[in-house]
C-alpha atoms as a PDB file:
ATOM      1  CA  UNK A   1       7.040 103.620 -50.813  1.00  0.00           C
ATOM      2  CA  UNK A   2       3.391 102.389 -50.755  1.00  0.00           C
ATOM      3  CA  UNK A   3       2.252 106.462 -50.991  1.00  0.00           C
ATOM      4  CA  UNK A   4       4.708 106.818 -54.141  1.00  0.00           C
ATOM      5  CA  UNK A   5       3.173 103.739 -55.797  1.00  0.00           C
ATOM      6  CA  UNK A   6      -0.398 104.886 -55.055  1.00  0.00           C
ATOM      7  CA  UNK A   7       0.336 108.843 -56.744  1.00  0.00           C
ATOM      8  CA  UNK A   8       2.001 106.910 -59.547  1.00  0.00           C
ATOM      9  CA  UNK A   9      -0.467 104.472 -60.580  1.00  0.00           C
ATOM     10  CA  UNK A  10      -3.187 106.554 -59.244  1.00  0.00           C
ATOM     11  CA  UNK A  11      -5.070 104.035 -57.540  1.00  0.00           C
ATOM     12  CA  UNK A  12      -6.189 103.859 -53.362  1.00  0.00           C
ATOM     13  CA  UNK A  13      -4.074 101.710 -51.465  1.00  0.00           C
ATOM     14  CA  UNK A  14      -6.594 100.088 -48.186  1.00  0.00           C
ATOM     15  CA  UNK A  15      -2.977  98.538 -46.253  1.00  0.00           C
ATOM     16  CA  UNK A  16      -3.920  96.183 -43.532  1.00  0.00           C
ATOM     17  CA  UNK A  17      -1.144  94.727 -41.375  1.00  0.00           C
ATOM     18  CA  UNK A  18      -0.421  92.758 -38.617  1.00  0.00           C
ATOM     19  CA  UNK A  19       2.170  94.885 -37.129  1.00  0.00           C
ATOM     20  CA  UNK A  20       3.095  98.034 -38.944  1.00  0.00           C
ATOM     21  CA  UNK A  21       0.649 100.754 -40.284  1.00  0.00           C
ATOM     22  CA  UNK A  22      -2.857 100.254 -41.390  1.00  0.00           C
ATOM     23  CA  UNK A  23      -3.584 103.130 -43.470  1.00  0.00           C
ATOM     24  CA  UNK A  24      -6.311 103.963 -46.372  1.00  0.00           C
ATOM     25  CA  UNK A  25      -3.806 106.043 -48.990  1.00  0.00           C
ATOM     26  CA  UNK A  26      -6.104 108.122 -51.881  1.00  0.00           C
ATOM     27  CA  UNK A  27      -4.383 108.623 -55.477  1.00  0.00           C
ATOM     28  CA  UNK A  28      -2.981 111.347 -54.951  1.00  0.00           C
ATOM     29  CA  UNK A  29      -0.453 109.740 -51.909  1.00  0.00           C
ATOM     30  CA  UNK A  30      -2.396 111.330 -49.132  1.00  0.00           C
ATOM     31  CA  UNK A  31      -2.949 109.458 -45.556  1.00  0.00           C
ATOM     32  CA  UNK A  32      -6.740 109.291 -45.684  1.00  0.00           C
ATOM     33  CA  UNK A  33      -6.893 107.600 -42.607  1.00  0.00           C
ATOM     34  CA  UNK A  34      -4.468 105.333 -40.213  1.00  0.00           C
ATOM     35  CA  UNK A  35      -4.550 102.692 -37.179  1.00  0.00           C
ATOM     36  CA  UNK A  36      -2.295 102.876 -34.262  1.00  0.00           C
ATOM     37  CA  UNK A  37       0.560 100.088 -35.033  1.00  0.00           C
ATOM     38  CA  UNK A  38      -0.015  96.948 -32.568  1.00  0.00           C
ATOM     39  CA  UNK A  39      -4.030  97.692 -31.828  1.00  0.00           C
ATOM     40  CA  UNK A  40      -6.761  95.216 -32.754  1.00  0.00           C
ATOM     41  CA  UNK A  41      -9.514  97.517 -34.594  1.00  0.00           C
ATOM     42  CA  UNK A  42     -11.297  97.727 -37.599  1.00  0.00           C
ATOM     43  CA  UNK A  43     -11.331 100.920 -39.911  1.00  0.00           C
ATOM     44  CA  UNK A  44     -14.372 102.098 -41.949  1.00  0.00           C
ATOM     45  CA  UNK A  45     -13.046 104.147 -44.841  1.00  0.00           C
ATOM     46  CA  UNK A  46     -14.107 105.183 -48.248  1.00  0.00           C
ATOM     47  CA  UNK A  47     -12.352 104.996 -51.782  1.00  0.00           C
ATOM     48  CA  UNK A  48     -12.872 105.129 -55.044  1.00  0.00           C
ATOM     49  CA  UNK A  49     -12.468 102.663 -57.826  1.00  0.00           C
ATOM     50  CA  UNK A  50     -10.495 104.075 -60.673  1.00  0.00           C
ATOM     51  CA  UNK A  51     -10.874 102.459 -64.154  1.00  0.00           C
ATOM     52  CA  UNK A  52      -8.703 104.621 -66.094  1.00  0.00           C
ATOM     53  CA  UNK A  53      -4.467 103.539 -66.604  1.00  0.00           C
ATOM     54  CA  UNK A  54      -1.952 106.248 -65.993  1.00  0.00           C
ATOM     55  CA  UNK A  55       1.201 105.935 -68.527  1.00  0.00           C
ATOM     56  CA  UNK A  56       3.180 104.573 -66.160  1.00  0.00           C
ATOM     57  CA  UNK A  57       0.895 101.979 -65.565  1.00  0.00           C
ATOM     58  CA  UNK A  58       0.134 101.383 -69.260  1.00  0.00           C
ATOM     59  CA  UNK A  59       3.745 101.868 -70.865  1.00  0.00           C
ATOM     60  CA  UNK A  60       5.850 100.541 -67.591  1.00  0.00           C
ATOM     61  CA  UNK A  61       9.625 101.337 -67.457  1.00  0.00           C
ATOM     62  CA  UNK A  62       9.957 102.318 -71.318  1.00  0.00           C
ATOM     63  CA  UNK A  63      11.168 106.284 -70.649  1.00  0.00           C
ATOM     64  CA  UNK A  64      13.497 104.862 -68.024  1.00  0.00           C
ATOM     65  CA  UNK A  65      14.687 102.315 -71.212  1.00  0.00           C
ATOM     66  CA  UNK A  66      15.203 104.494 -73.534  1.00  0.00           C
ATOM     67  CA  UNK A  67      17.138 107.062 -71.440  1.00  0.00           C
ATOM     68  CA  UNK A  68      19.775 104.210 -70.210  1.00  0.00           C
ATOM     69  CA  UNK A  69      19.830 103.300 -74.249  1.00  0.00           C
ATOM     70  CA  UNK A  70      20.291 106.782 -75.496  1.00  0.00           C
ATOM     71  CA  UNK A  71      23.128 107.315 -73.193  1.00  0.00           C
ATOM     72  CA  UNK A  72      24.937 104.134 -74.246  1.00  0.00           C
ATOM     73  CA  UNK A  73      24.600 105.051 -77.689  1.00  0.00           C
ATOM     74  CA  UNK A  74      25.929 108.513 -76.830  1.00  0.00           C
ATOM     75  CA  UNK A  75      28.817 107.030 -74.494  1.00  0.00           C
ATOM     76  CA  UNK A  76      29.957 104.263 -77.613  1.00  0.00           C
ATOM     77  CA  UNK A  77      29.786 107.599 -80.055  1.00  0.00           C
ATOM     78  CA  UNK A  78      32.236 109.061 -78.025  1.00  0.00           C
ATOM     79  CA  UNK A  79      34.416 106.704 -77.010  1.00  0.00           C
ATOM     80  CA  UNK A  80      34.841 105.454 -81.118  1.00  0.00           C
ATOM     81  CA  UNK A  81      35.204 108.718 -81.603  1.00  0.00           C
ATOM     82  CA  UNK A  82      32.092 110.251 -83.730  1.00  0.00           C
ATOM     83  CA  UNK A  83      30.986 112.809 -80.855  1.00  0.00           C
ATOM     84  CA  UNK A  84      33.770 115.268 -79.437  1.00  0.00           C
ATOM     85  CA  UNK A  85      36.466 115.066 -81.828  1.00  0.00           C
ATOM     86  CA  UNK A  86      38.227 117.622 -82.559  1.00  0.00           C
ATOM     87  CA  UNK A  87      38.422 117.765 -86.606  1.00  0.00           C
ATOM     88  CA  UNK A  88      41.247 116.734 -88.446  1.00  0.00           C
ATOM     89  CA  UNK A  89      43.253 120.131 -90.014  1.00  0.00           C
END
């Protein structure tokens, strides 16, 4: 999930854990660089600070919005009748 969120935002994730993976992830969702899970040790990695916003980042969950309201206005149209009818002879 962490690798999705990092391509989408584009943004470097540096993960540090106690007991799952330590991992530097670049913007584009690529491994850069692990740990070994359960080991005491310190990474020295690079990234790169990003300024600029992506859409997704910017604008959020609005195409995902307006799909789920266009197809309620489509599925009402349809079920009151106004889409699919057949006409009246």
């Amino acid at each position: 999930m962490v690798r999705m969120r990092a391509a989408e935002n584009r943004r470097w994730i540096l993960r540090s854990t106690n007991d799952g993976i330590t991992a530097t992830i670049d913007s584009a969702g690529r491994l850069r660089g692990t740990l070994p899970l359960y080991t005491e040790a310190t990474s020295y990695t690079g990234f790169t600070y990003i300024s600029e916003r992506t859409p997704y980042t910017r604008y959020g969950n609005w195409f995902v919005a307006l799909c789920a309201t266009i197809a309620v206005i489509c599925l009402v149209a349809q079920r009151v009748g106004f889409v699919g009818s057949k006409p009246m002879p």
